[in-house]
Protein backbone atom coordinates (compact mmCIF):
# COMPACT_ATOMS: atom_id res chain seq x y z
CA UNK A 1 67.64 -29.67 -47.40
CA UNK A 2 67.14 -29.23 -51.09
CA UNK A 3 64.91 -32.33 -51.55
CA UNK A 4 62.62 -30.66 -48.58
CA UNK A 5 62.45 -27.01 -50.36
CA UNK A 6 61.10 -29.09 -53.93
CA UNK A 7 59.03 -31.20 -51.76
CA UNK A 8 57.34 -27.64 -50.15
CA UNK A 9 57.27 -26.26 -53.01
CA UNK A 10 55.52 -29.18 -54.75
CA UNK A 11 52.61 -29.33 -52.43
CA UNK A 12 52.13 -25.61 -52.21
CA UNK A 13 51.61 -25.73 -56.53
CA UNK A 14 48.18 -26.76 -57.78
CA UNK A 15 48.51 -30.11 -59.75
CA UNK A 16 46.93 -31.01 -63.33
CA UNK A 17 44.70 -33.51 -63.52
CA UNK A 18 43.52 -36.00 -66.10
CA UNK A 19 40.48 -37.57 -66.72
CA UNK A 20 39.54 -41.00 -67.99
CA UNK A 21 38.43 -41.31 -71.91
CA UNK A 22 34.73 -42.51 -72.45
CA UNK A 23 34.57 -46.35 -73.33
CA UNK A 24 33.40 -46.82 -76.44
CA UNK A 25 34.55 -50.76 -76.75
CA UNK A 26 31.95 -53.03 -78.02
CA UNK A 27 31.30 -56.86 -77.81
CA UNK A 28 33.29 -57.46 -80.78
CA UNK A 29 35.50 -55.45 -83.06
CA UNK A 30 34.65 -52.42 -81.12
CA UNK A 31 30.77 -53.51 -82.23
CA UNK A 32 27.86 -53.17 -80.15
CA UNK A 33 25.02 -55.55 -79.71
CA UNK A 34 22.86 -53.77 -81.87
CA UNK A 35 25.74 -53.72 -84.41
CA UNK A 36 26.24 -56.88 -84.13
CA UNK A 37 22.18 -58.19 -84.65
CA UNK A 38 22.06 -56.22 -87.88
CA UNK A 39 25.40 -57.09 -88.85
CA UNK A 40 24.26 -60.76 -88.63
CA UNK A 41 20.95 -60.61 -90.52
CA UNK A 42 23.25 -59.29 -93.92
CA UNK A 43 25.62 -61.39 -93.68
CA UNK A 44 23.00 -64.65 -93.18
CA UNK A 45 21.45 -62.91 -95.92
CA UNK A 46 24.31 -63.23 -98.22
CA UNK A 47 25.47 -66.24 -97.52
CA UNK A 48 21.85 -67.92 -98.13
CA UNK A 49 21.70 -65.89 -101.22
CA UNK A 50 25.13 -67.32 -102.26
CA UNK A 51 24.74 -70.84 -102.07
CA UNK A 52 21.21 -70.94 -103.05
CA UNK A 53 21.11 -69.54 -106.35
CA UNK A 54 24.13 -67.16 -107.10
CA UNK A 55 24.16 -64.01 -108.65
CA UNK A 56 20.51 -63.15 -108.80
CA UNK A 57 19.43 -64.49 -105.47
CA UNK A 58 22.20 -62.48 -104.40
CA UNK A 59 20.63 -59.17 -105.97
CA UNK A 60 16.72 -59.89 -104.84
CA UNK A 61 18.54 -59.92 -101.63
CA UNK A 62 20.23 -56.83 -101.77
CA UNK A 63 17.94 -54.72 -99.83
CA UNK A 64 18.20 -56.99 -96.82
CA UNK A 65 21.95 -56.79 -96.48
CA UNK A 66 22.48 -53.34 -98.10
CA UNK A 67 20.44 -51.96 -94.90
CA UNK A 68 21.81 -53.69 -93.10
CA UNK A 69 25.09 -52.21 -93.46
CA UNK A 70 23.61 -48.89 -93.94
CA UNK A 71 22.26 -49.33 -90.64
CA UNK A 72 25.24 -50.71 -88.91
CA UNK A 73 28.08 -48.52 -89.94
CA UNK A 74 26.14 -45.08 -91.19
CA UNK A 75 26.04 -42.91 -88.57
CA UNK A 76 23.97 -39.72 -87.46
CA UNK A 77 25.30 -37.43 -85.34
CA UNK A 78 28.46 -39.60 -84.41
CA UNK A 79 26.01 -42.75 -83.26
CA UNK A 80 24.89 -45.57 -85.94
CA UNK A 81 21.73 -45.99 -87.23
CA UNK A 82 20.78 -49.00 -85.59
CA UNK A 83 21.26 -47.01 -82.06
CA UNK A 84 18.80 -44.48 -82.65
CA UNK A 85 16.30 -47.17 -82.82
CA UNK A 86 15.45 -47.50 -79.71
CA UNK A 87 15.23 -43.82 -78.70
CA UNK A 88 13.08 -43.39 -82.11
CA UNK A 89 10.54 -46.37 -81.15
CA UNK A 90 9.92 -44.66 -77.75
CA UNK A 91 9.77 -41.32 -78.57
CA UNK A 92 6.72 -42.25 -80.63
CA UNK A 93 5.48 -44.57 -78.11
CA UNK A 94 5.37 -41.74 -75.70
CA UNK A 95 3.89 -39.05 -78.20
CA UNK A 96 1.25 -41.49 -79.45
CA UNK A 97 0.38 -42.66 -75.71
CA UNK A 98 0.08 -39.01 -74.94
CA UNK A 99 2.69 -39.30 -72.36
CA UNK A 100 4.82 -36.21 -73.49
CA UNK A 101 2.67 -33.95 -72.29
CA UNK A 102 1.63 -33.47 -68.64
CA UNK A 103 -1.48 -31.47 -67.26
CA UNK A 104 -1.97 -31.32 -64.06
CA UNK A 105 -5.69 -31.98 -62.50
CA UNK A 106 -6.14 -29.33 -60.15
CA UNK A 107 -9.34 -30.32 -58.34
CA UNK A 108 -8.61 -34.26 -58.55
CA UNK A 109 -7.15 -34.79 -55.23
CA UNK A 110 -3.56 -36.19 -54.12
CA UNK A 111 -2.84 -39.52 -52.10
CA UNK A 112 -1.45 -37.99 -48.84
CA UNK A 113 2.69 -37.89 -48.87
CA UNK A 114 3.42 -37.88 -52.86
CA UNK A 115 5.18 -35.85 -54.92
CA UNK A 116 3.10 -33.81 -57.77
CA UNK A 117 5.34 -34.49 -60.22
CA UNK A 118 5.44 -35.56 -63.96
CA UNK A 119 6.27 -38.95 -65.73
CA UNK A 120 7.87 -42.13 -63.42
CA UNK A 121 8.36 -39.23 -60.76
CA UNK A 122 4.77 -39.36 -59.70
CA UNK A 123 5.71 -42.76 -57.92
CA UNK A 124 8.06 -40.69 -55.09
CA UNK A 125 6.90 -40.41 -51.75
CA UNK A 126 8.09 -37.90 -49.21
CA UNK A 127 8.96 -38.75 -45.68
CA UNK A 128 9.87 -36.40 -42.82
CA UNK A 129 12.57 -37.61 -40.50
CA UNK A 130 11.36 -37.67 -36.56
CA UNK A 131 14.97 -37.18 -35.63
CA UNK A 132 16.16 -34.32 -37.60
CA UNK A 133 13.67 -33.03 -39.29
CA UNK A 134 15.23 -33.64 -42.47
CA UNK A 135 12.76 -34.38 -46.17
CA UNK A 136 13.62 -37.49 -47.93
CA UNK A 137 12.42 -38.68 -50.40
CA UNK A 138 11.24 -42.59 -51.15
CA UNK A 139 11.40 -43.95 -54.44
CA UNK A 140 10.13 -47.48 -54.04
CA UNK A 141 10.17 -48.76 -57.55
CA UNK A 142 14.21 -48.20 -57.21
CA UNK A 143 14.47 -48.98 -53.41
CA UNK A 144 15.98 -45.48 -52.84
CA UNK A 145 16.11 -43.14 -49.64
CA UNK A 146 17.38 -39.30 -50.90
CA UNK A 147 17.86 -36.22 -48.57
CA UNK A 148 19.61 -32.95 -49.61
CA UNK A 149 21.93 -30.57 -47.81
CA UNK A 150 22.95 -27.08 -49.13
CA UNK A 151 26.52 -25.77 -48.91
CA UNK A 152 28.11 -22.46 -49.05
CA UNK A 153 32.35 -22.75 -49.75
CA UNK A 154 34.12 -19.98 -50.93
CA UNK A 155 34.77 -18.41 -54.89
CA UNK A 156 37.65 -21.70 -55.92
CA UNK A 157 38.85 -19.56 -58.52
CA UNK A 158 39.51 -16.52 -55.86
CA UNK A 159 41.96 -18.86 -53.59
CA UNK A 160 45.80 -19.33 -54.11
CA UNK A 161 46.77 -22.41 -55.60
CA UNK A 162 48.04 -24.33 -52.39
CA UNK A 163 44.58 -23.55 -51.15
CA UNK A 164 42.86 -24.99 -54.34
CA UNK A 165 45.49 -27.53 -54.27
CA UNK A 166 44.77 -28.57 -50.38
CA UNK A 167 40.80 -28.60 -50.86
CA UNK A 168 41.11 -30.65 -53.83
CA UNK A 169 42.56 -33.42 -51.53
CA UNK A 170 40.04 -32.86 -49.39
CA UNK A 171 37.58 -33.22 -51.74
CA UNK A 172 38.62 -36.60 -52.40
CA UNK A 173 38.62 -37.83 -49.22
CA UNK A 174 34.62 -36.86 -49.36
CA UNK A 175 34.40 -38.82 -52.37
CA UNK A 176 36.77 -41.51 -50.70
CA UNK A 177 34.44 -42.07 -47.54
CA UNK A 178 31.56 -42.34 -50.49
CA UNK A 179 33.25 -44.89 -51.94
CA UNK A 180 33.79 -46.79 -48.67
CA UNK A 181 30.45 -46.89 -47.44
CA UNK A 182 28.90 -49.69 -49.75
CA UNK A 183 24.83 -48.53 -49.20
CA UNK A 184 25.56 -45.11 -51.38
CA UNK A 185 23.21 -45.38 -54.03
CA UNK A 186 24.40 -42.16 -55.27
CA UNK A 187 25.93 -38.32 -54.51
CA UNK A 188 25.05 -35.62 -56.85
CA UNK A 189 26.20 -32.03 -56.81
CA UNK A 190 23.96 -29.56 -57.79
CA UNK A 191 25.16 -26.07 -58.90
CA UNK A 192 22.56 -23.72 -60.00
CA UNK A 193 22.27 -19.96 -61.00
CA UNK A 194 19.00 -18.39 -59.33
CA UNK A 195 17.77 -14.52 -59.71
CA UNK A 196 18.78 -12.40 -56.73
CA UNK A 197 15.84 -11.47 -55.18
CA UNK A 198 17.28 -8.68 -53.05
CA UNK A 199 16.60 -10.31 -49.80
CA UNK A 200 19.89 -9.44 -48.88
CA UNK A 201 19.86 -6.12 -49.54
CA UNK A 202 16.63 -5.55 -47.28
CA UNK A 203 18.14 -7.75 -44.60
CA UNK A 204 21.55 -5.27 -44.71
CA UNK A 205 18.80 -2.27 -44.60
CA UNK A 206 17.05 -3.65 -41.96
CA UNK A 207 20.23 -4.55 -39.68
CA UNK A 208 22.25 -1.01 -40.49
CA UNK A 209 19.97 1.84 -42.56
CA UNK A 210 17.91 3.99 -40.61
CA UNK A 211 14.31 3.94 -40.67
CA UNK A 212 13.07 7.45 -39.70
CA UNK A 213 10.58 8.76 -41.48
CA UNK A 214 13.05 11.38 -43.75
CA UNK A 215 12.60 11.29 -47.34
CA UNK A 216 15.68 9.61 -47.97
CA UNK A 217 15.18 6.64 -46.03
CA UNK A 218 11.87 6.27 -47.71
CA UNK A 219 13.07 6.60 -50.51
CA UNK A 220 15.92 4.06 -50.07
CA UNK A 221 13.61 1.37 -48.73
CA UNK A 222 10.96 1.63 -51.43
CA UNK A 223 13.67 1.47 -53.85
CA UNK A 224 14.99 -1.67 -51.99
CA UNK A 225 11.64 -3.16 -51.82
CA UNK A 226 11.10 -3.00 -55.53
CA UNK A 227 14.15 -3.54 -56.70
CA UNK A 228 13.45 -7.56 -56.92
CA UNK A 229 16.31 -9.58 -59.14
CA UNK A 230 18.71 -7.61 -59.74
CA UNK A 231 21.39 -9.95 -60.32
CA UNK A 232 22.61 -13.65 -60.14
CA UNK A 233 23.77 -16.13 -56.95
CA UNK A 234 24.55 -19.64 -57.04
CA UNK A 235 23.30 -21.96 -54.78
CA UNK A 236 24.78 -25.42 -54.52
CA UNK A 237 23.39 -28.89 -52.51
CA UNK A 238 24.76 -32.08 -52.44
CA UNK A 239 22.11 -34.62 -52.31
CA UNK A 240 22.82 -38.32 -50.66
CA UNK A 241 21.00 -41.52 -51.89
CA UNK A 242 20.65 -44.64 -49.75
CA UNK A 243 20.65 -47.69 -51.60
CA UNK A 244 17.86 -49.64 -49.96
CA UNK A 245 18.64 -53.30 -51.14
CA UNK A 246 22.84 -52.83 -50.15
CA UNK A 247 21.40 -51.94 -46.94
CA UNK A 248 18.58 -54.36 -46.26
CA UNK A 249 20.47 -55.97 -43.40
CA UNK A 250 21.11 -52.74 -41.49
CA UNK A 251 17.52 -51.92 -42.44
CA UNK A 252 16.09 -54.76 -40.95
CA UNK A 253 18.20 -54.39 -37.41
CA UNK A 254 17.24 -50.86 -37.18
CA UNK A 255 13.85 -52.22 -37.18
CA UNK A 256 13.21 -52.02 -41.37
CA UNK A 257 10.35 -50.41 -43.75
CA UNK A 258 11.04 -46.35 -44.47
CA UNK A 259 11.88 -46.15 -40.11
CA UNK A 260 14.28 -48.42 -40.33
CA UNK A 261 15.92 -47.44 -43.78
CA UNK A 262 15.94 -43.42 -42.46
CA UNK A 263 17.78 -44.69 -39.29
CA UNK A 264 20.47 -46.10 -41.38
CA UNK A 265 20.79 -43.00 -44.10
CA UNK A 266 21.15 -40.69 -40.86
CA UNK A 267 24.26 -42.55 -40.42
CA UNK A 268 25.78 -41.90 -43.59
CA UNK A 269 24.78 -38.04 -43.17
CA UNK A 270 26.34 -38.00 -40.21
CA UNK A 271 29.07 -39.28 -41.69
CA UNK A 272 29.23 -37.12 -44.92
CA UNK A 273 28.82 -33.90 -42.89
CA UNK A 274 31.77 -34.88 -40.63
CA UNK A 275 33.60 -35.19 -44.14
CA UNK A 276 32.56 -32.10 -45.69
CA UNK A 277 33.74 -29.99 -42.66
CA UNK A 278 37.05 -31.90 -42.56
CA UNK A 279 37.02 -30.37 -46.61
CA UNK A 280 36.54 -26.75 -45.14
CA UNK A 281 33.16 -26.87 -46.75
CA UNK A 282 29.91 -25.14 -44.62
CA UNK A 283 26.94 -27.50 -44.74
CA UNK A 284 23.80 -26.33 -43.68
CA UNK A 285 21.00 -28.47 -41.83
CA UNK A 286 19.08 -30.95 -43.96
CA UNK A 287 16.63 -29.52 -45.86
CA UNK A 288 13.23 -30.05 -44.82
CA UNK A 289 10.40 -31.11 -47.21
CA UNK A 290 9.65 -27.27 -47.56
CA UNK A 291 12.58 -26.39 -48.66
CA UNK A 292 12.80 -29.16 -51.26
CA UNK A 293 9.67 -28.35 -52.86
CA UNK A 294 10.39 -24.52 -53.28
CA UNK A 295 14.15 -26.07 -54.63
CA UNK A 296 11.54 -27.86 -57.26
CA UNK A 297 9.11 -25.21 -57.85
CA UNK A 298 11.81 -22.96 -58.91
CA UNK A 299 13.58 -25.27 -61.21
CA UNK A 300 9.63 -25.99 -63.36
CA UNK A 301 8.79 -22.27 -62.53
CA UNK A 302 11.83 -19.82 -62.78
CA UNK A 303 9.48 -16.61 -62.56
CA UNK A 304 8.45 -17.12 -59.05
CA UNK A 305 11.80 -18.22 -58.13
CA UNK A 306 12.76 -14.81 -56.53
CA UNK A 307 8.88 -14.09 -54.90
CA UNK A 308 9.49 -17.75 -53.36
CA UNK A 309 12.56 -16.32 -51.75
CA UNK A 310 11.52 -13.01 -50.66
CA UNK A 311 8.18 -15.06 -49.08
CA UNK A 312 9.81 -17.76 -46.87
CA UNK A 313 6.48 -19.15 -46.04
CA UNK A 314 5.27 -19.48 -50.19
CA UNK A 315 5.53 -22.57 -51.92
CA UNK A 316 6.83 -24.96 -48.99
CA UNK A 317 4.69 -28.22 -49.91
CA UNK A 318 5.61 -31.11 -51.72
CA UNK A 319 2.18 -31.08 -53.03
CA UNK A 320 2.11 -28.47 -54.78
CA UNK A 321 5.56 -28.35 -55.69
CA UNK A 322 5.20 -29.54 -59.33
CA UNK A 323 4.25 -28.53 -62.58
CA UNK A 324 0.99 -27.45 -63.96
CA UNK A 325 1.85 -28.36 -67.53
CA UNK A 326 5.01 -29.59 -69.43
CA UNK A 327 5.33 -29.96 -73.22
CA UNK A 328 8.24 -32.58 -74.19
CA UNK A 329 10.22 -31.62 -77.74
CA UNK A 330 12.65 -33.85 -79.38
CA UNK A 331 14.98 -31.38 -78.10
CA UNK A 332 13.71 -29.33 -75.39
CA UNK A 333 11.17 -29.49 -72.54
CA UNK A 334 8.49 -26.16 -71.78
CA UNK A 335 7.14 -26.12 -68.07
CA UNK A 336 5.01 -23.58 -66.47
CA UNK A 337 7.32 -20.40 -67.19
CA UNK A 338 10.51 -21.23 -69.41
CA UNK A 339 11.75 -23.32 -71.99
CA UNK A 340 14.25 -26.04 -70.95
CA UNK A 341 17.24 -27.79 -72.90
CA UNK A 342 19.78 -30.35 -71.32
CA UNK A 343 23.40 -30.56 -72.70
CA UNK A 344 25.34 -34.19 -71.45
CA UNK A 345 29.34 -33.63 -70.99
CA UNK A 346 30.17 -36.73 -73.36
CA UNK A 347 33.61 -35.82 -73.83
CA UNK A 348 35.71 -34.42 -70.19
CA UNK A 349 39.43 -32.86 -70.73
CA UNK A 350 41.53 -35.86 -72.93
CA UNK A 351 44.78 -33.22 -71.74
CA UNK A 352 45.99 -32.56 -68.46
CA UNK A 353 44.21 -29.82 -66.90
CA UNK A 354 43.61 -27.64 -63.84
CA UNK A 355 40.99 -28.53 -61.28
CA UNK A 356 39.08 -25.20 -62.30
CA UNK A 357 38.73 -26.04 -65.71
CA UNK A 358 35.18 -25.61 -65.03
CA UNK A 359 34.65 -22.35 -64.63
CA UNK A 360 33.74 -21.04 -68.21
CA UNK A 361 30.39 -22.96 -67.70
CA UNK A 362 29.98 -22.65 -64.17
CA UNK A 363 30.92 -18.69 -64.16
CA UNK A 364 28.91 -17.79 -67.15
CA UNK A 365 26.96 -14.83 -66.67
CA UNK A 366 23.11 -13.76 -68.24
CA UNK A 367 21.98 -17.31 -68.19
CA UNK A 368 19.94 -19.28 -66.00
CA UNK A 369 21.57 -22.89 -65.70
CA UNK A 370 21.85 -25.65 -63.39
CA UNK A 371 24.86 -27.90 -63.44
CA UNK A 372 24.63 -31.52 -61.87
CA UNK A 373 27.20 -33.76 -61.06
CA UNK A 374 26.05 -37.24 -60.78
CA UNK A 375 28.71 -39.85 -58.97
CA UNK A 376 27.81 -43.05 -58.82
CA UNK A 377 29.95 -45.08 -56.33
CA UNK A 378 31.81 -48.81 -56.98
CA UNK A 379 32.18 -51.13 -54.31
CA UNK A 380 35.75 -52.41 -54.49
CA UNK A 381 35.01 -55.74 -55.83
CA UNK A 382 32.26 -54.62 -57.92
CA UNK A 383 34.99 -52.04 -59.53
CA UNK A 384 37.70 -54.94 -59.55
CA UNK A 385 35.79 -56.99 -61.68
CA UNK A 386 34.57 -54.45 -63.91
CA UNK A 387 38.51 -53.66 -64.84
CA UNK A 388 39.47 -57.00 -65.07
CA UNK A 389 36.71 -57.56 -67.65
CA UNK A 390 37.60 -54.87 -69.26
CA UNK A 391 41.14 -55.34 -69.65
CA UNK A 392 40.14 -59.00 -70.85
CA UNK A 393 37.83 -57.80 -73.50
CA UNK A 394 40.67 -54.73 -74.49
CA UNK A 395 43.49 -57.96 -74.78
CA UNK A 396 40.93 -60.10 -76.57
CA UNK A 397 40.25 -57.22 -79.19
CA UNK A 398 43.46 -56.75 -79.79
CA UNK A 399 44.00 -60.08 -80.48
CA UNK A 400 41.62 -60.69 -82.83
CA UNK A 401 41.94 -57.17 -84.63
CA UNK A 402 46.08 -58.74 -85.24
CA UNK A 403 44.38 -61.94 -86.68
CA UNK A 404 42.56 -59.98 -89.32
CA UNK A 405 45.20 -57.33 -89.80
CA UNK A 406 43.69 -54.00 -88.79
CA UNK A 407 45.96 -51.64 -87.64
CA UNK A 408 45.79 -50.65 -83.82
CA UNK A 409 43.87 -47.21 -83.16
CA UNK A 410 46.03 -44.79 -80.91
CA UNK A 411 42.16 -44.26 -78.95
CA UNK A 412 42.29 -47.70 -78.06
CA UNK A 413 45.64 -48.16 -76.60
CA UNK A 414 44.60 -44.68 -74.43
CA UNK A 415 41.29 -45.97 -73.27
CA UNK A 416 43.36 -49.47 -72.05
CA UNK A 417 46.33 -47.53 -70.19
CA UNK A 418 42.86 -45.76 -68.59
CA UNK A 419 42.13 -48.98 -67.41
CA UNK A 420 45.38 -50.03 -66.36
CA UNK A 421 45.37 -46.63 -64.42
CA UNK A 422 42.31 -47.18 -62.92
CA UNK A 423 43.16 -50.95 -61.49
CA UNK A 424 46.64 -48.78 -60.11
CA UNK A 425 44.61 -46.19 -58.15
CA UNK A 426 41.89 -49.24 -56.90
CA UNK A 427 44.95 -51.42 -56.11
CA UNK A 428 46.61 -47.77 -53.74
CA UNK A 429 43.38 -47.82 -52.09
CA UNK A 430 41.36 -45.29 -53.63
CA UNK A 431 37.68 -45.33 -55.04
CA UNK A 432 36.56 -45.78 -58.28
CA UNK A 433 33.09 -43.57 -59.05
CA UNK A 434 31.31 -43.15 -62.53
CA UNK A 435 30.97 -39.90 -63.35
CA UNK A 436 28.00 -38.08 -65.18
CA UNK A 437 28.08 -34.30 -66.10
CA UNK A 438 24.67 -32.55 -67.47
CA UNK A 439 23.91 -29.34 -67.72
CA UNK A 440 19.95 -27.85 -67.96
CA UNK A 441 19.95 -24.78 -69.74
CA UNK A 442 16.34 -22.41 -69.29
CA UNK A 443 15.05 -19.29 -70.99
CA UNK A 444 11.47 -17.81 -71.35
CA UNK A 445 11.22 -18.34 -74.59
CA UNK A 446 12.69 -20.65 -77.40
CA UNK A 447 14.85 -17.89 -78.93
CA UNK A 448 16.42 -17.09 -75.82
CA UNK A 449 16.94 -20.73 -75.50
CA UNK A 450 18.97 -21.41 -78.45
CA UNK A 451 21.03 -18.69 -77.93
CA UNK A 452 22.05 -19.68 -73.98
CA UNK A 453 22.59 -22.90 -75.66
CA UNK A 454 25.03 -21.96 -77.66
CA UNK A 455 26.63 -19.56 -74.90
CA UNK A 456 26.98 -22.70 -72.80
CA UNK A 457 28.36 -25.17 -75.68
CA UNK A 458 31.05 -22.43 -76.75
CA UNK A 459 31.72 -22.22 -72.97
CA UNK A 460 32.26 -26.20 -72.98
CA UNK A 461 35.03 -25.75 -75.31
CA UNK A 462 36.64 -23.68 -73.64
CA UNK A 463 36.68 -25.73 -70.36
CA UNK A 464 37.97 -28.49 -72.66
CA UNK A 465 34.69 -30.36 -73.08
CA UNK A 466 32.73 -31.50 -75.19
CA UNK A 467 28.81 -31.18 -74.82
CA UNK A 468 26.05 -33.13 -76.95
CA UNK A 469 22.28 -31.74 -76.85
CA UNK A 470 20.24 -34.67 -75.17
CA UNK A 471 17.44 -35.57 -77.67
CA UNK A 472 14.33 -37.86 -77.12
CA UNK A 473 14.37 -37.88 -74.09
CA UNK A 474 14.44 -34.12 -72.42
CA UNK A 475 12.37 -34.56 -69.79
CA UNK A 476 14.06 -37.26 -67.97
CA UNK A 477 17.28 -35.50 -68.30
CA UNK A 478 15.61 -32.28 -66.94
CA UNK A 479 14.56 -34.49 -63.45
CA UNK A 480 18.39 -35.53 -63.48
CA UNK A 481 20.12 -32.23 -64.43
CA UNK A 482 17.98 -29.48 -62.67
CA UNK A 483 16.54 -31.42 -59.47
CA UNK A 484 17.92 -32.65 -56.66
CA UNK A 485 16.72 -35.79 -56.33
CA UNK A 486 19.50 -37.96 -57.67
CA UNK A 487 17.47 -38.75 -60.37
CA UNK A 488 19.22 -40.73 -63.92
CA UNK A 489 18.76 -41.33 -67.59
C-alpha cells in the first residue's frame, strides 16, 4: 500500500533533468586536427634544426616553431588560434567577393517558384502540395523537402507539476517517433516574440461591442483601430524536414522527383500531427506558401510585422518575401528595418534542472527575439556507432594520457559517463538527437541591440546556460535561428 502512495506520488512530482556536456575530445590528447597540423610543423621544425646544426639552426628556426605553439595552444575567446583560421580566411573571402552584402534588383525579374532570398538561400524552391495545400520548400543542393506547422499549447510555467511532468513524457514520445522514422532530415522548434497588432482586440469588438453610432462606441473603435502593437505574443511552429536521399526508395515508388518526395513527407506529417495531439499540443493546418513568406518577411522586416497581420492578404508571396538589402558585421547582421545578432547555447545546464529552466530567455519581456531549437535525429545504428567510437577514442585517451603521466581531468571522466549514459538510454530503446540551441536577438538600431544582447546573455545565466555571440558568420546563423526553414551553420 505504501510502495503504491510513493509510486503516486512520484509520478505526480515534476522530475530534474540533466543534459549531456559538449564534446570537446580531439584526435589526440584532446587535440584537434588543426592542432595537430601546426603542432607537427614545430616540432619537424625542431627536430631538423636539432640534428642539422644545433644551437643556432635551432634559433633561425625559432619563428617557425614558436608560432607554432603560439598558434596551437593560445587561445582567443576560449578557441585556439589555429581555429579561427578558417572563419578569418572566409570572412575576408566573402567581404572581398562582395558577398556580405545583398541588394536586391527590383526590376530584374525572378525564375518562377524561388525564394528571394540572400546568400546559398537563393537556391530554394517553393512547391505547393496538390493534396493539402501545404508550402514546402525544396532545397536541392541538400536533397531536402521542409513544411511548417504552427502550434498553440498552453503557458508550461502556469500548469501544476504532474501536468508539466505528464507533457514532458509526451514530448518525448514526439521526439521518439522522430527518431524512429529514419527519412527525418531534421525538426526545429521555432519560438518567436512578435508585436501585438491588436487584431484581437478588433476581432473581440467586432464579435461583442456595439456599433451604434454614439460617441462612445466611436470613440472606442477608433481608439481600437489605432491602437496597433501594443504589446507582445509568441508564436511558435515546428517545422519538419524530409531527408530526400534516406528516402529515395519510397520516393521512387511513390512515383519520385518533388511529387513523389511530397507524397512521402505527407506521411511523416501525418504522422507527427497524430503525435503532437497525443502530447495535448494544438497544431494548426500546414502553412501554405503565404503564410511562410509573411513568417519570413517579418523576421528581415520587423516594422511591418504587425501591418502584415492586421492585412491578411499583404505580403503572402514567396517572391517577394525577402530582403531588399542586408549588411553582414563580424558580429551582427542589418536587414531592411532592424539590426540582428545571434547568440549559440554552447554550454546547456551541467546540474540537474527543471524542464522550465528556460523560461528566463523565453519569458523575457521588451525584446524582440526568436528562439530555435534545431534536433537533428540518429538512426539507431548510425547513433550506435557514433558511441562506440567514442567510448573507444575516450579509453584510448586515457590510455595514452597514463603513459605520459598527465593527471585525469574530472571534465573528461563526465563527458565519458555521458557517453556511457547515452549507449544506456539507446540500448532501453530510446532516441538519440543532437541538439542545437540559437537565439536571434533584433533591435532598430545598434544601441538597442547591444543592450537586448546583454538582457538575453544575463537571462542565459540564469536558465543555467551559457551563450557565446556567433561571429563571422551572422548571416547564416540568422537563416537558422530566426526562419523556419530548418536551415544550419
Amino acid at each position: 500500500m505504501s510502495q503504491n502512495t510513493s509510486q503516486n506520488r512520484a509520478e505526480g512530482e515534476l522530475r530534474p533533468v540533466k543534459f549531456s556536456r559538449l564534446t570537446r575530445r580531439g584526435i589526440l590528447l584532446g587535440l584537434s586536427i588543426a592542432q595537430l597540423v601546426t603542432l607537427s610543423v614545430g616540432i619537424a621544425a625542431v627536430v631538423w634544426a636539432f640534428y642539422a646544426g644545433g644551437g643556432m639552426l635551432l634559433a633561425y628556426t625559432a619563428p617557425v616553431w614558436a608560432v607554432a605553439a603560439v598558434l596551437t595552444w593560445v587561445p582567443i575567446a576560449r578557441r585556439p588560434i589555429v581555429e579561427w583560421i578558417p572563419v578569418g580566411f572566409w570572412w575576408v573571402w566573402k567581404n572581398t567577393g562582395g558577398q556580405a552584402l545583398y541588394r536586391r534588383r527590383i526590376v530584374a525579374p525572378r525564375p518562377e517558384g524561388t525564394l528571394a532570398l540572400p546568400g546559398d538561400m537563393a537556391r530554394l524552391r517553393e512547391y505547393t502540395d496538390p493534396t493539402t495545400g501545404a508550402g514546402m520548400i525544396h532545397d536541392p543542393t541538400a536533397a531536402t523537402l521542409t513544411v511548417v506547422v504552427s502550434v498553440t499549447h498552453p503557458a508550461f510555467v502556469l500548469l501544476d507539476p504532474g501536468e508539466q511532468e505528464r507533457r514532458v513524457a509526451s514530448w518525448g514520445r514526439v521526439l521518439a517517433t522522430v527518431c524512429r522514422s529514419g527519412r527525418v532530415s531534421m525538426l526545429q522548434v521555432l519560438e518567436r516574440t512578435l508585436p501585438d497588432s491588436g487584431s484581437g482586440l478588433a476581432e473581440w469588438w467586432a464579435s461583442h461591442g456595439t456599433g451604434d453610432t454614439s460617441w462612445a462606441a466611436t470613440t472606442y473603435a477608433e481608439l481600437i483601430d489605432r491602437a496597433g502593437p501594443a504589446g507582445e505574443r509568441h508564436a511558435t511552429t515546428l517545422s519538419l524536414s524530409l531527408d530526400m536521399h534516406a528516402a529515395a526508395r519510397q520516393i521512387r515508388t511513390a512515383g519520385g522527383g518533388i511529387k513523389g518526395a511530397a507524397a512521402v513527407l505527407r506521411q511523416e506529417m501525418s504522422t507527427l500531427i497524430a503525435a503532437l495531439r497525443s502530447a495535448d499540443l494544438a497544431p494548426s493546418a500546414w502553412l501554405t506558401c503565404g503564410q511562410i513568406a509573411v513568417i519570413l518577411r517579418s523576421a528581415y522586416d520587423p516594422a511591418v510585422a504587425a501591418s502584415l497581420e492586421r492585412h491578411g492578404e499583404l505580403g503572402q508571396s514567396l517572391a517577394t518575401a525577402g530582403p531588399v538589402a542586408v549588411n553582414e558585421s563580424w558580429d551582427h547582421l542589418r536587414t531592411d528595418s532592424a539590426h540582428h545578432a545571434v547568440l549559440w547555447i554552447s554550454e546547456w545546464p551541467r546540474s540537474m534542472v527543471y524542464p522550465g529552466f528556460l523560461a528566463p530567455v523565453l519569458l523575457s519581456t521588451g525584446i524582440q527575439r526568436s528562439f530555435s531549437l534545431l534536433c537533428t535525429p540518429m538512426r539507431s545504428d548510425q547513433a550506435a556507432r557514433d558511441i562506440r567510437k567514442k567510448k573507444t577514442e575516450y579509453i584510448s585517451d586515457a590510455h595514452q594520457r597514463q603513459r605520459i603521466g598527465q593527471i585525469e581531468d574530472a571534465s573528461q571522466t563526465a563527458e565519458f559517463q555521458d557517453v556511457l549514459q547515452q549507449e544506456a538510454d539507446l540500448t532501453a530503446g530510446h532516441g538519440v538527437l543532437r541538439y542545437t540551441g540559437l537565439v536571434s536577438v533584433s533591435a532598430s538600431n545598434a544601441e538597442d541591440l547591444d543592450a537586448a544582447v546583454s538582457a538575453i546573455e544575463q537571462a542565459a545565466i540564469q536558465a543555467s546556460c551559457e551563450t557565446r555571440l556567433i561571429v563571422g558568420q551572422q548571416a547564416q546563423a540568422f537563416t537558422a535561428a530566426a526562419l523556419p526553414l530548418c536551415r544550419t551553420i
